[in-house]
Protein backbone atom coordinates (compact mmCIF):
# COMPACT_ATOMS: atom_id res chain seq x y z
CA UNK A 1 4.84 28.89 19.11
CA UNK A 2 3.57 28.05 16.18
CA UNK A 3 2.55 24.85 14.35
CA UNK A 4 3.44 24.14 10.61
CA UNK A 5 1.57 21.32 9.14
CA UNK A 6 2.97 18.82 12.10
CA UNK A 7 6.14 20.96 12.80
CA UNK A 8 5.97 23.35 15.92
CA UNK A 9 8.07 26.32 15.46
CA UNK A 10 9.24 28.62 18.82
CA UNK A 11 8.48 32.40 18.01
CA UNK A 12 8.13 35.08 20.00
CA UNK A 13 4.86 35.72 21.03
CA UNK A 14 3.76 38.63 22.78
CA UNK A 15 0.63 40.88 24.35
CA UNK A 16 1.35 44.11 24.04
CA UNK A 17 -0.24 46.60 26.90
CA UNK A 18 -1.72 49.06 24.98
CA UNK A 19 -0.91 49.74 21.30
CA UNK A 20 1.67 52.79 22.11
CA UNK A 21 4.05 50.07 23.80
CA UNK A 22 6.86 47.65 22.49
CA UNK A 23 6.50 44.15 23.45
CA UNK A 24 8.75 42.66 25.49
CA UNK A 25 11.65 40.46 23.76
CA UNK A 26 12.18 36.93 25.72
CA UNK A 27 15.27 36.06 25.21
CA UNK A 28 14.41 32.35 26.07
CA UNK A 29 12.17 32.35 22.39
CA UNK A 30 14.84 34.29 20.43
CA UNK A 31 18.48 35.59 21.48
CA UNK A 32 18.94 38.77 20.26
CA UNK A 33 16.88 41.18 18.35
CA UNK A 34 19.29 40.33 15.11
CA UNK A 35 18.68 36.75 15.93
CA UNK A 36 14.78 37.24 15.55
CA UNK A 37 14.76 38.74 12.59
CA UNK A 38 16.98 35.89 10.77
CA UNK A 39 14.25 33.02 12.34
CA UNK A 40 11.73 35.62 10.99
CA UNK A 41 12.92 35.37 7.86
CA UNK A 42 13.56 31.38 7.84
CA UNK A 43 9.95 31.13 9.38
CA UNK A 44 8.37 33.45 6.51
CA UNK A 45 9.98 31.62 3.80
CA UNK A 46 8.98 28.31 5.83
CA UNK A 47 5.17 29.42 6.41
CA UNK A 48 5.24 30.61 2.22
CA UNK A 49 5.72 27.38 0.83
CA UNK A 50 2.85 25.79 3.40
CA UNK A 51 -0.99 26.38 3.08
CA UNK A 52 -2.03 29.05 5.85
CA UNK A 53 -4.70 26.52 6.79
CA UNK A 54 -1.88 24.43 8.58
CA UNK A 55 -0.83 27.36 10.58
CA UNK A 56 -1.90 26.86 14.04
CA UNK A 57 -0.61 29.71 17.52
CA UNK A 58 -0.60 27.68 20.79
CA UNK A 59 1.14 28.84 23.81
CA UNK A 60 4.46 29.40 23.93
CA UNK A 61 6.55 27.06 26.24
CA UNK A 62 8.63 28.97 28.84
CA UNK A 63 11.92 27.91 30.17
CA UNK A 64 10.66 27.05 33.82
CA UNK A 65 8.70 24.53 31.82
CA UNK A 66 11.47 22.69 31.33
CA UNK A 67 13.19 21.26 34.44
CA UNK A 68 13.84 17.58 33.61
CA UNK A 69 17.67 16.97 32.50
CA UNK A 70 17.41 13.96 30.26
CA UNK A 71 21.13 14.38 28.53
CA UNK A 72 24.24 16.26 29.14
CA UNK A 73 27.08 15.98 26.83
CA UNK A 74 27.63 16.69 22.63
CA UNK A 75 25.30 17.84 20.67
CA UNK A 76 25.78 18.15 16.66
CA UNK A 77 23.73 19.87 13.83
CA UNK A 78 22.19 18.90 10.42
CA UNK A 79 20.28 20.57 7.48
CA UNK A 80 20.91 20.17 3.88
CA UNK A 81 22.10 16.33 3.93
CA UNK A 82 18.69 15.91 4.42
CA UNK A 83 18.06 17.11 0.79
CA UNK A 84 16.56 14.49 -1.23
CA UNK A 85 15.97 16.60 -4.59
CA UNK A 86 14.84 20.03 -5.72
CA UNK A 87 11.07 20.47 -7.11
CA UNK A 88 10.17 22.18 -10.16
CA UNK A 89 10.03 25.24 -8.36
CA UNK A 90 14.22 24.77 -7.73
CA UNK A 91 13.22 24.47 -3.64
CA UNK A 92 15.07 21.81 -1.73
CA UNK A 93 12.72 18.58 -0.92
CA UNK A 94 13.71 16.88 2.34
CA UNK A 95 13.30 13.20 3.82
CA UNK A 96 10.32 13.21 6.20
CA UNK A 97 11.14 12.87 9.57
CA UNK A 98 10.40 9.88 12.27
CA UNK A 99 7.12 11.40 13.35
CA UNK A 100 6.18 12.28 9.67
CA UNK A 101 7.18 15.99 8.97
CA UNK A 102 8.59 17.46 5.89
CA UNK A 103 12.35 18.28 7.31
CA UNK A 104 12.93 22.22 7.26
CA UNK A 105 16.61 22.79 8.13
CA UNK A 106 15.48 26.43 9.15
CA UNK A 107 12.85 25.43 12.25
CA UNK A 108 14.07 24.88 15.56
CA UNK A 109 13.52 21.37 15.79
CA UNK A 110 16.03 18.48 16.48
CA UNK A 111 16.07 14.40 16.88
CA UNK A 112 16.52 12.78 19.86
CA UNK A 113 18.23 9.04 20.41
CA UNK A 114 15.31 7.99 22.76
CA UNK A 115 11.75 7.38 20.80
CA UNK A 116 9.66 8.14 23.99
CA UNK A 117 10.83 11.42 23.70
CA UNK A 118 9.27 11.94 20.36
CA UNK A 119 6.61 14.66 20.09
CA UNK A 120 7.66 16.41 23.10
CA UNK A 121 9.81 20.08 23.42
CA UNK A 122 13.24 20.39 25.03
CA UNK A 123 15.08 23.11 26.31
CA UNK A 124 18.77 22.60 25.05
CA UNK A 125 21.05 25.28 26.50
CA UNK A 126 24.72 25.86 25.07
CA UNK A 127 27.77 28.04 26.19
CA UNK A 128 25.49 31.09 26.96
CA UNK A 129 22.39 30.72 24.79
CA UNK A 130 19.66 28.30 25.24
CA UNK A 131 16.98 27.30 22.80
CA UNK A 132 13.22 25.81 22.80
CA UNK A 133 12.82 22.84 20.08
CA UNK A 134 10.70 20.15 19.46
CA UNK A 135 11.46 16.64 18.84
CA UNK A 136 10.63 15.38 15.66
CA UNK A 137 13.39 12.79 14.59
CA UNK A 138 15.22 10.20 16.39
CA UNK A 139 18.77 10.40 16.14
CA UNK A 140 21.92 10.28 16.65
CA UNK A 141 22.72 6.75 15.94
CA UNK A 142 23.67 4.76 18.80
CA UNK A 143 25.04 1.74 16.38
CA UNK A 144 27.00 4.21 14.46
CA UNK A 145 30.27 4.81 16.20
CA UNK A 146 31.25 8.28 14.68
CA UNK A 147 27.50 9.39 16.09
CA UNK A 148 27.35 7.36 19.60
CA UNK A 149 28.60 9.76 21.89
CA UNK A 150 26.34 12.31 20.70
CA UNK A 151 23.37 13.03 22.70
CA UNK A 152 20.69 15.46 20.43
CA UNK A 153 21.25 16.51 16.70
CA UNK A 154 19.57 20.23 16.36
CA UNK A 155 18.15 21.04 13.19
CA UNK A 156 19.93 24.46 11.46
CA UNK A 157 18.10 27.30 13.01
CA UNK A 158 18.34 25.76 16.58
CA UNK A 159 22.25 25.44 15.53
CA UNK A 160 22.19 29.41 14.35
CA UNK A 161 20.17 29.90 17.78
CA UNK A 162 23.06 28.36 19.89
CA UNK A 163 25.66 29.85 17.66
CA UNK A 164 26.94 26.60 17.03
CA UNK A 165 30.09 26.43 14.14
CA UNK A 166 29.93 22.88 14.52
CA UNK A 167 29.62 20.70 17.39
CA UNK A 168 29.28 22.19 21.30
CA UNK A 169 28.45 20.81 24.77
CA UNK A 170 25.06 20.98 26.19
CA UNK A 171 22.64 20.14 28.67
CA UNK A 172 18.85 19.38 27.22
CA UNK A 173 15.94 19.71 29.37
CA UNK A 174 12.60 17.83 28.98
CA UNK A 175 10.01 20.25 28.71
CA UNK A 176 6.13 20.11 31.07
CA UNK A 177 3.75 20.13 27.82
């Protein structure tokens, strides 16, 4: 994992034996090989418009880490309403999130309804695929009734993870970090 300014991004970290082997792909970090590449892409253009000396490798959070079912039910996805403007540069600019970030539709983060939750990584596992994020937003609404029955809104490349369309039934898992 890797941190971005505040923002921890998920990526595939790995020790190779000796320099004539391929590292193992965990399919936990990333879901398939094409799958990689895309959040390689989002991350690059991600980690190009931030200053290298926010760039921070920690160690990544394994799915055994995460064993604590704190919701079960919908989950829903946002990105580009989050667009407040474009810069002079034409990039999107994006309404900072509860714990401060700069929003990037393209990391695998998400918000969660319950505050104490706020900092910390879940494991949020779909219809076959399963994804590490970290909380950085509250959210979905509780007041709001189109949002209340919704229990974790994933940011866009936790969606593309899942291979949510739209909305899709999950379980989330608190992860040990």
């Amino acid at each position: 994992m890797g941190m971005i300014g505040h923002v921890h991004v998920t990526l595939p970290i790995h020790k190779r034996a000796n320099k004539n082997t391929w590292p193992e792909w965990n399919p936990y970090l990333m879901t398939s090989p094409l799958k990689t590449l895309a959040s390689a892409f989002a991350l690059s253009a991600s980690i190009a418009t931030q200053s290298m000396a926010d760039v921070k490798v920690v160690e990544p959070i394994q799915p055994e880490d995460c064993n604590q079912l704190v919701a079960k039910g919908e989950a829903s996805w946002y990105g580009e309403e989050m667009a407040i403007g474009r810069d002079k540069n034409g990039r999107r600019l994006y309404y900072p999130t509860a714990n401060g970030d700069k929003f990037n539709p393209n990391l695998l983060t998400a918000a969660f309804p319950d505050q104490n939750y706020l900092g910390r990584y879940f494991l949020v596992k779909g219809l076959g695929e399963e994804v590490i994020v970290y909380v950085n937003d509250i959210g979905p609404s509780r007041e709001n009734p189109n949002t209340k029955h919704r229990v974790i809104d994933l940011a866009r490349g936790a969606k593309e993870v899942l291979g949510m369309d739209g909305k899709a039934q999950v379980k989330v898992y608190a992860c040990n970090s």
